[in-house]
C-alpha atoms as a PDB file:
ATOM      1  CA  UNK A   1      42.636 -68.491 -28.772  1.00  0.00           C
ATOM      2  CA  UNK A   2      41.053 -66.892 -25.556  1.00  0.00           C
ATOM      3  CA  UNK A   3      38.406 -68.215 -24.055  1.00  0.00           C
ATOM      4  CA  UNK A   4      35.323 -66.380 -23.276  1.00  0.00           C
ATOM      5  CA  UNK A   5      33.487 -66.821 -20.426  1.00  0.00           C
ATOM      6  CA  UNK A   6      29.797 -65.732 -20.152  1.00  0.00           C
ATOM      7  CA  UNK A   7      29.833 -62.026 -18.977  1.00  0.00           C
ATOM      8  CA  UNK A   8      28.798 -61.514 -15.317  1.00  0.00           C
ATOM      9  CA  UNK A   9      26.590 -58.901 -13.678  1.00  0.00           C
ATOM     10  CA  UNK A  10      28.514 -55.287 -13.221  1.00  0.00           C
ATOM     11  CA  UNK A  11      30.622 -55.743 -10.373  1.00  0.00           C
ATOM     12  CA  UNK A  12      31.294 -59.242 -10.455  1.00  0.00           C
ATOM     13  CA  UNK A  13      34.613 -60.764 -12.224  1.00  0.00           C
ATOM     14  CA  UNK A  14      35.662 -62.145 -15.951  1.00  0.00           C
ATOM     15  CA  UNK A  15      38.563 -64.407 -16.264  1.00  0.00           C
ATOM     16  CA  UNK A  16      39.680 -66.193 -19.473  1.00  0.00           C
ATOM     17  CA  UNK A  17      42.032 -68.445 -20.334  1.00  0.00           C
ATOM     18  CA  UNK A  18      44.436 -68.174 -23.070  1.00  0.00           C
ATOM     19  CA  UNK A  19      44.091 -71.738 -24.523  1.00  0.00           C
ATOM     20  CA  UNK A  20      47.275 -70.947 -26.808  1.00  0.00           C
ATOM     21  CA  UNK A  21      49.391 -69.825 -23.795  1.00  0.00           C
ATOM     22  CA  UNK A  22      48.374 -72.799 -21.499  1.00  0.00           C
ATOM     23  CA  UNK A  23      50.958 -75.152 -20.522  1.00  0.00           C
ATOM     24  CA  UNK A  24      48.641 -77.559 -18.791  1.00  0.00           C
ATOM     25  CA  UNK A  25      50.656 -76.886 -15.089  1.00  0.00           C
ATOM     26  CA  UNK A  26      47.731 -77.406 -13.166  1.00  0.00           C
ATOM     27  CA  UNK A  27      48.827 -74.391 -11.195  1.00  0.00           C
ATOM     28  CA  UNK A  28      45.132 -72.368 -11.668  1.00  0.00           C
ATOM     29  CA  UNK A  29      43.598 -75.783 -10.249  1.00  0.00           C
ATOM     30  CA  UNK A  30      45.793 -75.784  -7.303  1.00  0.00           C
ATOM     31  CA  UNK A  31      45.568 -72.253  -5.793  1.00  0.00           C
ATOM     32  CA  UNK A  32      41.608 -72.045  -6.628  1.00  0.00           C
ATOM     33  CA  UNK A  33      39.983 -75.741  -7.065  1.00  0.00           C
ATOM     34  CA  UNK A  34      36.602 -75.474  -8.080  1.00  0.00           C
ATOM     35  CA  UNK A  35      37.241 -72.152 -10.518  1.00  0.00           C
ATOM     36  CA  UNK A  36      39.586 -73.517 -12.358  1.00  0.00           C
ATOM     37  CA  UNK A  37      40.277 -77.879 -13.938  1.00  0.00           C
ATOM     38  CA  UNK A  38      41.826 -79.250 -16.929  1.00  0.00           C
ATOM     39  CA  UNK A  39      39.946 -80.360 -20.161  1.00  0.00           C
ATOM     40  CA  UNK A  40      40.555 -83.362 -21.840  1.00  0.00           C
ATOM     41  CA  UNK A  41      43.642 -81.573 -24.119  1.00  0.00           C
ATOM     42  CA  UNK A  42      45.499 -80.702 -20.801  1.00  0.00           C
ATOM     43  CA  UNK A  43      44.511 -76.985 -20.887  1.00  0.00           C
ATOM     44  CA  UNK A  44      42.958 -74.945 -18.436  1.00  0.00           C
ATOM     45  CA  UNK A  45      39.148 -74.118 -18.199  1.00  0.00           C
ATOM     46  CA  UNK A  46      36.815 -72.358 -16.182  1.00  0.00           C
ATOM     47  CA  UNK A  47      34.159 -74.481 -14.611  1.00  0.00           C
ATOM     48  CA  UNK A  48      32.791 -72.518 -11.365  1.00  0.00           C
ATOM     49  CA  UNK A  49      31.748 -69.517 -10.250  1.00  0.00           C
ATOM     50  CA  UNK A  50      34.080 -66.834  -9.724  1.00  0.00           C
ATOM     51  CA  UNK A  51      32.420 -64.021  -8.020  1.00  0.00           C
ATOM     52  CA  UNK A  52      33.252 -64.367  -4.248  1.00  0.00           C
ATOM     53  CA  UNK A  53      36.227 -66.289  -4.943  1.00  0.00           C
ATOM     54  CA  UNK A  54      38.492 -63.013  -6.354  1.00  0.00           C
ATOM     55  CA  UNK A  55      41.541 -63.493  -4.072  1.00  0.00           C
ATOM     56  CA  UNK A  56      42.177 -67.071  -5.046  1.00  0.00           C
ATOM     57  CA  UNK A  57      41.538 -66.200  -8.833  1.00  0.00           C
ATOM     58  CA  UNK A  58      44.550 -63.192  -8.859  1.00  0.00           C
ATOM     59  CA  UNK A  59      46.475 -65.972  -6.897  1.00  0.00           C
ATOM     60  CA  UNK A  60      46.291 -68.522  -9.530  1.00  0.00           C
ATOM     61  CA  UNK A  61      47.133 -66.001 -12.179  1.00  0.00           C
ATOM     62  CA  UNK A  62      50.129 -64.652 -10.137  1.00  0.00           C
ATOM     63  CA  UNK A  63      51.286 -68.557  -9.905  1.00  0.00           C
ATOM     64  CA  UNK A  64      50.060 -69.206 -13.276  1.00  0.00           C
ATOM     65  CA  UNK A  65      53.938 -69.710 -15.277  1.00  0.00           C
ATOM     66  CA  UNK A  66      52.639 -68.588 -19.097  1.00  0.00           C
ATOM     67  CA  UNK A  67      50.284 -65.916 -17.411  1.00  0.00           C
ATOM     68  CA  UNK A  68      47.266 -67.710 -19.847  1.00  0.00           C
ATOM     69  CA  UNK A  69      44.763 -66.339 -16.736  1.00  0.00           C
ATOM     70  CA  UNK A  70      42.865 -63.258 -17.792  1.00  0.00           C
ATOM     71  CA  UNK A  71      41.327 -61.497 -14.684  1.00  0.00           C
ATOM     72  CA  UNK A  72      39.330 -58.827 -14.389  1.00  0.00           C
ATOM     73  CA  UNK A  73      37.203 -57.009 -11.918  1.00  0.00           C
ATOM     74  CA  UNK A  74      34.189 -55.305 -13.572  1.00  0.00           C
ATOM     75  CA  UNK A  75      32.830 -51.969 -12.028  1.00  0.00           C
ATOM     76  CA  UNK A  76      29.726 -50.895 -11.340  1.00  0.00           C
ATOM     77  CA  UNK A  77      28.436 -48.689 -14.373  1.00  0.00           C
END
């Protein structure tokens, strides 16, 4: 199950987590704290906002050990 977030303006950024691939590592919270926490079942969630914060984002999915981050940069239409 994939979780979607709510879809931002063109040219800002969509990540998802696959709640079925999550391990719970804690990695995603680690390289960008504030995007990314744990929910009460262990598995990651997005709680802030991710536009300005791409870098640390495609860090945390690099890091992330079941790659459960979805990232993607939406263009400008």
């Amino acid at each position: 199950m994939v979780e979607q977030p709510e879809s931002p303006d063109p040219g800002g950024v969509r990540v998802a987590i696959d709640r079925d691939a999550c391990m719970g590592s804690g990695n995603c919270v680690f390289w960008a704290q504030g995007v990314f926490d744990l929910d009460e079942d262990g598995v990651a969630v997005v709680v802030g906002d991710v536009n300005g914060r791409e870098e640390e984002v495609r860090t945390a999915a690099s890091n992330c050990p079941t790659s459960a981050i979805l990232f993607d940069v939406m263009l400008p239409s």
